[in-house]
PDB file of N, CA and C in Angstrom:
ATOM      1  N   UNK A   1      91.943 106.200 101.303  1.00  0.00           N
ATOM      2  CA  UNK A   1      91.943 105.006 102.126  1.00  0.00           C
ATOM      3  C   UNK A   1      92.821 103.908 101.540  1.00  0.00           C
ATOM      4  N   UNK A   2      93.713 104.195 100.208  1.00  0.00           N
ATOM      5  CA  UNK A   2      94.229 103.177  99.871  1.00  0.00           C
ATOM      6  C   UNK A   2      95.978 103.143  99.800  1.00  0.00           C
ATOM      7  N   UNK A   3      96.269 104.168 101.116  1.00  0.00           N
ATOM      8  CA  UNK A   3      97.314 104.124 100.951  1.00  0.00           C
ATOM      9  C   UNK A   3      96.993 104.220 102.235  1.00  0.00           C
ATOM     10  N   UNK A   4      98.882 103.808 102.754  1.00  0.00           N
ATOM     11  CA  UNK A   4      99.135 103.519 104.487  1.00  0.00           C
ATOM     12  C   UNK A   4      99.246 104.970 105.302  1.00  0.00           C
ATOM     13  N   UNK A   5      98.344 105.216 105.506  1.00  0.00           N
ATOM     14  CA  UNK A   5      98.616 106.519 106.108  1.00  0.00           C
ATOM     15  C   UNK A   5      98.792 106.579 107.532  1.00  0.00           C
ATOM     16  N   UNK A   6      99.652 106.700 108.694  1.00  0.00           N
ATOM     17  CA  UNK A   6      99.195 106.379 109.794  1.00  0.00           C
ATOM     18  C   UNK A   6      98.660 107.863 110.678  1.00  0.00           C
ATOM     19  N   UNK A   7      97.784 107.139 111.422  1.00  0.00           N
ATOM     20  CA  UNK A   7      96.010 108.133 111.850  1.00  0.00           C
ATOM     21  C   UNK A   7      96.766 109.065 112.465  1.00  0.00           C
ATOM     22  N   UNK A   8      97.936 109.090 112.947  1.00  0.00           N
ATOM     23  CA  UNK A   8      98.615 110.542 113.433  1.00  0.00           C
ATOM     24  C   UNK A   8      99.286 111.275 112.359  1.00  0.00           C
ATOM     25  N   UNK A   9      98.937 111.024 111.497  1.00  0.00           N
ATOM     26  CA  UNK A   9      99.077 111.732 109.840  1.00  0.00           C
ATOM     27  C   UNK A   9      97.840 112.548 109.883  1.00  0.00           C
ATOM     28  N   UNK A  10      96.280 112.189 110.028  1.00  0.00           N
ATOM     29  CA  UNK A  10      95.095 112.000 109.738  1.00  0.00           C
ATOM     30  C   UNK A  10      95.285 113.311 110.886  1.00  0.00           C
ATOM     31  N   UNK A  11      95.442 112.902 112.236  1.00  0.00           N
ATOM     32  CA  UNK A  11      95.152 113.827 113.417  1.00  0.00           C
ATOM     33  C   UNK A  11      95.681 115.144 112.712  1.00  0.00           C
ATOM     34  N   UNK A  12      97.164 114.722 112.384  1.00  0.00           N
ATOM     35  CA  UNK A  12      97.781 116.176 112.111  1.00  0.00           C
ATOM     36  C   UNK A  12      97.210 117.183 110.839  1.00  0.00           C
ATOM     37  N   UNK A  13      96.641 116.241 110.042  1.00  0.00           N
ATOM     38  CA  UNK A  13      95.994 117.275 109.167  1.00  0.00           C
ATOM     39  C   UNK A  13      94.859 117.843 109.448  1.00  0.00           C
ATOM     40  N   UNK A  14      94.327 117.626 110.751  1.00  0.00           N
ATOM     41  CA  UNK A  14      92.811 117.911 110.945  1.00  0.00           C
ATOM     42  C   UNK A  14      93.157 119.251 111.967  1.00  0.00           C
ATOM     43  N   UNK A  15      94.597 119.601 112.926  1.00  0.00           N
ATOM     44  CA  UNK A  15      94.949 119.709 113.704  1.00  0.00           C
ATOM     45  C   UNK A  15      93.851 119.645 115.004  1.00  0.00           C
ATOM     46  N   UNK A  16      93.948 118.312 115.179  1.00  0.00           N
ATOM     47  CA  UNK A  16      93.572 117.871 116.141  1.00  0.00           C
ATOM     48  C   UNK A  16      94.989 116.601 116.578  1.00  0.00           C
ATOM     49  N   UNK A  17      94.642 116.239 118.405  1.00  0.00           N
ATOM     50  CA  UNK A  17      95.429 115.461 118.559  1.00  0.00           C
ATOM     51  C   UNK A  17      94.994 114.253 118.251  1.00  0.00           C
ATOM     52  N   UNK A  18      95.823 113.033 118.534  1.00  0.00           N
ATOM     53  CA  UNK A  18      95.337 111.923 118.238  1.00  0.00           C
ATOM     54  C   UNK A  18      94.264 111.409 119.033  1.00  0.00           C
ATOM     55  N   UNK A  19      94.103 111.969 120.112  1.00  0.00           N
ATOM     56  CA  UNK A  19      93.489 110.898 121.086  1.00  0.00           C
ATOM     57  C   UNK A  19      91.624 111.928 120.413  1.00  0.00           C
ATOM     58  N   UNK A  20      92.070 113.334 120.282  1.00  0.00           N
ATOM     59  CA  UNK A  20      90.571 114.342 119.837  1.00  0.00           C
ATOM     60  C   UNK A  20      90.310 113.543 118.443  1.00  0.00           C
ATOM     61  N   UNK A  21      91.011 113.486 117.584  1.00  0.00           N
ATOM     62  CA  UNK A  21      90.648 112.815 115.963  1.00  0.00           C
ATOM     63  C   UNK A  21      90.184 111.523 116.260  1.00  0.00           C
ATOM     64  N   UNK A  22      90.527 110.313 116.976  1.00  0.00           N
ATOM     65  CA  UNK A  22      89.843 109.463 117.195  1.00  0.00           C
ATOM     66  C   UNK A  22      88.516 109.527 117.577  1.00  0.00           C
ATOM     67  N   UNK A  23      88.234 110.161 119.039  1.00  0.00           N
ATOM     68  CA  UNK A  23      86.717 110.355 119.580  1.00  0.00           C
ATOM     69  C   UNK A  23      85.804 111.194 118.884  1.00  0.00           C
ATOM     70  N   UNK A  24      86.501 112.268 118.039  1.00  0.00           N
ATOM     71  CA  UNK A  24      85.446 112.831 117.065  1.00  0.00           C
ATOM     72  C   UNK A  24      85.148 112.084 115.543  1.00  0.00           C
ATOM     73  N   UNK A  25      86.078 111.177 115.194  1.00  0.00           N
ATOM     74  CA  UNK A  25      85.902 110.214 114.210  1.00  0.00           C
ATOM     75  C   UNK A  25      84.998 109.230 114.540  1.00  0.00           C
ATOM     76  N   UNK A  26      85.398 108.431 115.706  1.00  0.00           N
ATOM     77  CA  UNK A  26      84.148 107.322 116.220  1.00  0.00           C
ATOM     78  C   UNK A  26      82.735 107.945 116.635  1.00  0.00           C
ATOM     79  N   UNK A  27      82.369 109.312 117.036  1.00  0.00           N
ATOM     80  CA  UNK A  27      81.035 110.148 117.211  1.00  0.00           C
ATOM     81  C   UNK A  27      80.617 110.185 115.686  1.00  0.00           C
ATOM     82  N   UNK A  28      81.308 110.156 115.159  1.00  0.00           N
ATOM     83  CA  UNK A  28      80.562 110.676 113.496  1.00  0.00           C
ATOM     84  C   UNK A  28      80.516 109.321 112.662  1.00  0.00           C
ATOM     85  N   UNK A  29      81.535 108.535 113.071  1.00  0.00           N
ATOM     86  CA  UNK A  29      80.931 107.034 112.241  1.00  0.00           C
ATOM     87  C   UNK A  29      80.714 106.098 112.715  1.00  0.00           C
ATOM     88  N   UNK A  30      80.833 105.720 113.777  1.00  0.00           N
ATOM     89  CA  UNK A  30      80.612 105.192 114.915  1.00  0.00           C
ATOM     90  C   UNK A  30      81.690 103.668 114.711  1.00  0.00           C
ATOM     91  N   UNK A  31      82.867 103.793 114.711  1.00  0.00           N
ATOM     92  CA  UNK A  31      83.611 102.979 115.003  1.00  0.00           C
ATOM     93  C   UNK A  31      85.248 104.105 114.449  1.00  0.00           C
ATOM     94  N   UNK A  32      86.530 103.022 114.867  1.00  0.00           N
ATOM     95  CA  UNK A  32      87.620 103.835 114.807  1.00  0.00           C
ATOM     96  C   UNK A  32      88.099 104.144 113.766  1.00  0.00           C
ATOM     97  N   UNK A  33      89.094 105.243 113.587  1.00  0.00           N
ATOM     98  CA  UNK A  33      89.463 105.346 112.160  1.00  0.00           C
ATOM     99  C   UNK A  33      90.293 103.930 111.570  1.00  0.00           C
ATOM    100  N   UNK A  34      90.856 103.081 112.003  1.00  0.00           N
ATOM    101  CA  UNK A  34      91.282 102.087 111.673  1.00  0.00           C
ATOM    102  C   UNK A  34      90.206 100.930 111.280  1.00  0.00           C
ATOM    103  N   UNK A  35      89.448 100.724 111.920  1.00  0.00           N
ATOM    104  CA  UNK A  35      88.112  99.904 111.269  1.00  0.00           C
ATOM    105  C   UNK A  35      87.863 100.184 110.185  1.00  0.00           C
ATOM    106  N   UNK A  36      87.820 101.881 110.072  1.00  0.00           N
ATOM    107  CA  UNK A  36      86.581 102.475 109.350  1.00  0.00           C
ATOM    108  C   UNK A  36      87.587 102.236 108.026  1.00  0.00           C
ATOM    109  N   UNK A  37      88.914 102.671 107.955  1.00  0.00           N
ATOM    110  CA  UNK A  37      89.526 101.977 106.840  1.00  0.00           C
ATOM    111  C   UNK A  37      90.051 100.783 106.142  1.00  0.00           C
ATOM    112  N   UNK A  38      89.497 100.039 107.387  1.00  0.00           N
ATOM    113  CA  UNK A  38      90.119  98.431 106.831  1.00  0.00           C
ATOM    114  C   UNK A  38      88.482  98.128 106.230  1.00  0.00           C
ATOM    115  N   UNK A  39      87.482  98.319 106.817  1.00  0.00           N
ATOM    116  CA  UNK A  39      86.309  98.317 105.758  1.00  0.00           C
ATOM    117  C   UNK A  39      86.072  98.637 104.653  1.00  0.00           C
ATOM    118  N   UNK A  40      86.779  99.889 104.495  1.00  0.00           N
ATOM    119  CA  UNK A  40      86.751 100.470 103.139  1.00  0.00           C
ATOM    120  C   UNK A  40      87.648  99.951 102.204  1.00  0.00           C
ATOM    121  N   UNK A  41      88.597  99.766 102.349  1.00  0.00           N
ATOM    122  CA  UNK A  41      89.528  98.618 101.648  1.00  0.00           C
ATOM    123  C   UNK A  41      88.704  97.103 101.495  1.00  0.00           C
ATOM    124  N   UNK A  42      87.948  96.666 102.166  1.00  0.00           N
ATOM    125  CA  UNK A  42      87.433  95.393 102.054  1.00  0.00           C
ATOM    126  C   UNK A  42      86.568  95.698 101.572  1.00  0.00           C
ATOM    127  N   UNK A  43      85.920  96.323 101.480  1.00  0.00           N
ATOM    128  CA  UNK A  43      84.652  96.842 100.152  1.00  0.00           C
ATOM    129  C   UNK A  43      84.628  97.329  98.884  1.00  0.00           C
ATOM    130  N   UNK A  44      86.373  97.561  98.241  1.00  0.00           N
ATOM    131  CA  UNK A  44      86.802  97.605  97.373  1.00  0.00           C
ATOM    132  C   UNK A  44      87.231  96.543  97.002  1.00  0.00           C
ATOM    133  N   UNK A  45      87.623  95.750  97.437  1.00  0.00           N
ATOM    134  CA  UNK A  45      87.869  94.414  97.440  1.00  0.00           C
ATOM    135  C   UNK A  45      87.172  93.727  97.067  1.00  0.00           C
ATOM    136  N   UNK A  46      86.319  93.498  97.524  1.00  0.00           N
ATOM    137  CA  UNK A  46      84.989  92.452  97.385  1.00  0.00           C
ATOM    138  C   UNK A  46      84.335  93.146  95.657  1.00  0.00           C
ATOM    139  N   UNK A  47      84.590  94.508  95.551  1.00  0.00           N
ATOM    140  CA  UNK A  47      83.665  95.271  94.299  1.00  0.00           C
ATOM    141  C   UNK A  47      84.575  94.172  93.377  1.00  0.00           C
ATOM    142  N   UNK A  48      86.243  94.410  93.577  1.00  0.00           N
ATOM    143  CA  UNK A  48      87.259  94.174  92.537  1.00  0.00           C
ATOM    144  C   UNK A  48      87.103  92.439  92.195  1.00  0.00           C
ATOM    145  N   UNK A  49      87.028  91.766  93.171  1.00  0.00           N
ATOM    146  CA  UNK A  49      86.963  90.211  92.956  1.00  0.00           C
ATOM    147  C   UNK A  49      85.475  90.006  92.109  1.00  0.00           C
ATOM    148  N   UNK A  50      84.203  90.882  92.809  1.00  0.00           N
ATOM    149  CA  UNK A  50      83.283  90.461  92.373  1.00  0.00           C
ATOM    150  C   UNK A  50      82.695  90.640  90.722  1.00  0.00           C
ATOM    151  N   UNK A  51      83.106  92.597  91.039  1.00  0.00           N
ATOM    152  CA  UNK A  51      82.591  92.571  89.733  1.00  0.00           C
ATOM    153  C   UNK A  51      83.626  92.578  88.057  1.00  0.00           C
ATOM    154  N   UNK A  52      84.737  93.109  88.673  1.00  0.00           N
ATOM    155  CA  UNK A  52      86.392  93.353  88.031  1.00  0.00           C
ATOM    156  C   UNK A  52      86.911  91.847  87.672  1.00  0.00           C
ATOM    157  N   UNK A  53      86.564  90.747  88.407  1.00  0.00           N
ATOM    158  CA  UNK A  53      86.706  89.633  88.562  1.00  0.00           C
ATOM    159  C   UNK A  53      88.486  89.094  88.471  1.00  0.00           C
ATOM    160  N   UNK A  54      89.368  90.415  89.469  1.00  0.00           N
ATOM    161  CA  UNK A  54      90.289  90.328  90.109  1.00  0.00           C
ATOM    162  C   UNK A  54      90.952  89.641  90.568  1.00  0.00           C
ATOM    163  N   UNK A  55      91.899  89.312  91.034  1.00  0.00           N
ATOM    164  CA  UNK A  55      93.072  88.004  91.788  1.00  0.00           C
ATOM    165  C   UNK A  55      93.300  89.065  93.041  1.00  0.00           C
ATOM    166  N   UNK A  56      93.235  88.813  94.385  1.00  0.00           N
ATOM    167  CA  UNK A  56      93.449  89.975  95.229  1.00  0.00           C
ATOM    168  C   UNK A  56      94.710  90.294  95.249  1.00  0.00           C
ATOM    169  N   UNK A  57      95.755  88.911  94.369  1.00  0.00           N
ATOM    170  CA  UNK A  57      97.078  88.957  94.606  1.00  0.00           C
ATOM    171  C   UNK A  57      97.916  90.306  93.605  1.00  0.00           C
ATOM    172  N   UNK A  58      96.761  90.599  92.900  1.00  0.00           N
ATOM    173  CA  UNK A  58      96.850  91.951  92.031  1.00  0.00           C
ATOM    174  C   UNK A  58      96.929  93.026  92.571  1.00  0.00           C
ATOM    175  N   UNK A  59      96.140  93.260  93.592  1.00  0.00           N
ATOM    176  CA  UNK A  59      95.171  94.657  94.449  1.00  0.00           C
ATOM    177  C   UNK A  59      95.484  94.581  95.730  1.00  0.00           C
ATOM    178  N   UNK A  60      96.095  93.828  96.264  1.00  0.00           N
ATOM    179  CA  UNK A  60      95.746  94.035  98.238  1.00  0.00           C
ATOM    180  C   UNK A  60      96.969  94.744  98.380  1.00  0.00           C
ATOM    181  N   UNK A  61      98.183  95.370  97.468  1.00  0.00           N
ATOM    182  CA  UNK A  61      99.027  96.060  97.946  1.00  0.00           C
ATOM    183  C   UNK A  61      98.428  97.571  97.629  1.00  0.00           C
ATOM    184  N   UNK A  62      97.880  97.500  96.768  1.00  0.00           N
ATOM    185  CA  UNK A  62      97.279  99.021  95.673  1.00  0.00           C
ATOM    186  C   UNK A  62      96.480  99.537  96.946  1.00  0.00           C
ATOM    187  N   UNK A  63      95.497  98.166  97.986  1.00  0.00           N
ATOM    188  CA  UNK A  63      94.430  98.752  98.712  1.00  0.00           C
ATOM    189  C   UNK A  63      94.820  99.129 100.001  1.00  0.00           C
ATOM    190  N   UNK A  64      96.252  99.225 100.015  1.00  0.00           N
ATOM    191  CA  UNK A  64      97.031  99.067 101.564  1.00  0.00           C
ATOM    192  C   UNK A  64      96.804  97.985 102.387  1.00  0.00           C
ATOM    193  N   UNK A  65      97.017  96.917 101.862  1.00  0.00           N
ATOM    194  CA  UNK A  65      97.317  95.632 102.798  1.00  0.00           C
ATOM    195  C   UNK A  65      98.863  95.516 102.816  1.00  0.00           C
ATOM    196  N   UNK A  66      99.238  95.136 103.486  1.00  0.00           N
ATOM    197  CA  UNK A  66     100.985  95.186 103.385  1.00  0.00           C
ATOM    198  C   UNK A  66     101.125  93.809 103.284  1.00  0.00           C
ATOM    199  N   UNK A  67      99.879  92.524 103.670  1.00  0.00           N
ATOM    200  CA  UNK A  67      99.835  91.340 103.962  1.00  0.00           C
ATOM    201  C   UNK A  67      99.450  90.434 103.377  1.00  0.00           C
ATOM    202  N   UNK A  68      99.147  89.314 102.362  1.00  0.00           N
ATOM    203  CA  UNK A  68      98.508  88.911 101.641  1.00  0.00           C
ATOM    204  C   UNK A  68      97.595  87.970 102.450  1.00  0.00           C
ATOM    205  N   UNK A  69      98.380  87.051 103.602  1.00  0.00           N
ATOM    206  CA  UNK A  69      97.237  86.466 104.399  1.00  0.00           C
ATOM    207  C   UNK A  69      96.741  87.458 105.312  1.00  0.00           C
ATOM    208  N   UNK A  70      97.117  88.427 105.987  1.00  0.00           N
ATOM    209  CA  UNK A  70      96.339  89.005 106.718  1.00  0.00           C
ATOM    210  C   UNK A  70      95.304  90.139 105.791  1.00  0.00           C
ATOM    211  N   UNK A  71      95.151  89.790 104.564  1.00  0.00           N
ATOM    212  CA  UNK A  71      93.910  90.628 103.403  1.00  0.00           C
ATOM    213  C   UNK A  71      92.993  89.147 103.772  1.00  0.00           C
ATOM    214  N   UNK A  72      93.431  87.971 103.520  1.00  0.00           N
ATOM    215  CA  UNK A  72      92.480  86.770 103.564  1.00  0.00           C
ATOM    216  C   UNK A  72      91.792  86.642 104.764  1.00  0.00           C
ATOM    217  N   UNK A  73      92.558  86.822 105.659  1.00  0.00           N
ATOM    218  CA  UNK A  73      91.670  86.744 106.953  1.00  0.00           C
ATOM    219  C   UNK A  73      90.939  87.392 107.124  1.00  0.00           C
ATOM    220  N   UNK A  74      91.520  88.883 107.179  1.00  0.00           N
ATOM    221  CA  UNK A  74      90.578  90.272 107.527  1.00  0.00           C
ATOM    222  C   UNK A  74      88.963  89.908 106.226  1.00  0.00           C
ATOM    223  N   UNK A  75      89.507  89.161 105.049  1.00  0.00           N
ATOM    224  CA  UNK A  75      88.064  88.908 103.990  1.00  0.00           C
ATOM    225  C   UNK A  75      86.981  88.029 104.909  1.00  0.00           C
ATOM    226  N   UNK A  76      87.548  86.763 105.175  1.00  0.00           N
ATOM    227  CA  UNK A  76      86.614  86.045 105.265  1.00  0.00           C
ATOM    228  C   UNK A  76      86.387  86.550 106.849  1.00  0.00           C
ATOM    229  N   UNK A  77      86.889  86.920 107.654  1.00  0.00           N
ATOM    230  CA  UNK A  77      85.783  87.678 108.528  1.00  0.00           C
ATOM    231  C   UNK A  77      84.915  89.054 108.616  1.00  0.00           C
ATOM    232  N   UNK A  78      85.251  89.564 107.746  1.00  0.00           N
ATOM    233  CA  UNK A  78      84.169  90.615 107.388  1.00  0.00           C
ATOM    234  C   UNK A  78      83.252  89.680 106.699  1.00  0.00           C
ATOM    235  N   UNK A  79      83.012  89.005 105.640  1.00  0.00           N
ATOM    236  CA  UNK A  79      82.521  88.379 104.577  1.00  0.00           C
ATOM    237  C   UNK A  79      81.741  86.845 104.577  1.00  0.00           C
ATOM    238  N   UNK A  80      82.770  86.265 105.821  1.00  0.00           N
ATOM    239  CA  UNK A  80      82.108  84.885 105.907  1.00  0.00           C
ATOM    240  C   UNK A  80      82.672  83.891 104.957  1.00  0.00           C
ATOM    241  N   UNK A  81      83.132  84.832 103.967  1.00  0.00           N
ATOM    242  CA  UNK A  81      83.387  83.996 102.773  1.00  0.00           C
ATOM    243  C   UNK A  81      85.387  83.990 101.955  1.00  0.00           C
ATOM    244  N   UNK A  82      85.542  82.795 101.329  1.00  0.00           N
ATOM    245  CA  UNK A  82      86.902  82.869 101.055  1.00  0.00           C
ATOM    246  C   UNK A  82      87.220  84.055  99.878  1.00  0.00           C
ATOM    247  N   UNK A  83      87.772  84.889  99.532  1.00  0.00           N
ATOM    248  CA  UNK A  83      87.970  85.526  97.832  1.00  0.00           C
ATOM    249  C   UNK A  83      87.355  84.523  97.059  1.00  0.00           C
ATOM    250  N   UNK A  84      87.996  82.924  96.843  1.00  0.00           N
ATOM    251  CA  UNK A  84      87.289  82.140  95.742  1.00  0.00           C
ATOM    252  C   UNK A  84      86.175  81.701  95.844  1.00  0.00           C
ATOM    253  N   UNK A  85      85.393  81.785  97.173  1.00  0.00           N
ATOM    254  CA  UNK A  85      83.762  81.510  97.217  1.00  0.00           C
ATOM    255  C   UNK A  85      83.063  82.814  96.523  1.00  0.00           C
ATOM    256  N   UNK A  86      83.818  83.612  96.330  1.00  0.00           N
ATOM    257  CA  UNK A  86      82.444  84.713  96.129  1.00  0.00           C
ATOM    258  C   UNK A  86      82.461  84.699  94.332  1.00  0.00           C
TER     259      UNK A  86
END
């Protein structure tokens, strides 16, 4: 999950198509494969600031953010909270 993989990468290794790898991905976790990895990146995130006590400006490329404000945004709305509040 911490590299940019795009989900028709994902389809093709499953050989399934894109539109089958999506609906059998959202039946089994119940949201899309793109959620399901921007969560998982933000939950590494939050481990790295919290317990690693990290700069995200270190990690949000390592976690596949390509963005440094769009890692801040995507934080504080999963989170509620800024990187430096937590």
């Amino acid at each position: 999950y911490m590299f940019n993989v795009p989900i028709e990468s994902f389809a093709k290794l499953t050989g399934r198509s894109i539109s089958s790898f999506k609906r059998d991905f959202a039946q089994i976790f119940n949201c899309s494969p793109k959620l399901w990895l921007k969560n998982k990146r933000l939950e590494e995130a939050y481990y790295l600031i919290k317990h690693k006590r990290q700069k995200p400006t270190t990690f949000y490329l390592a976690l596949g953010f390509e963005n440094l404000s769009h890692f801040y945004s995507s934080f504080k709305e999963k989170y509620g909270l800024t990187t430096s509040e937590i």
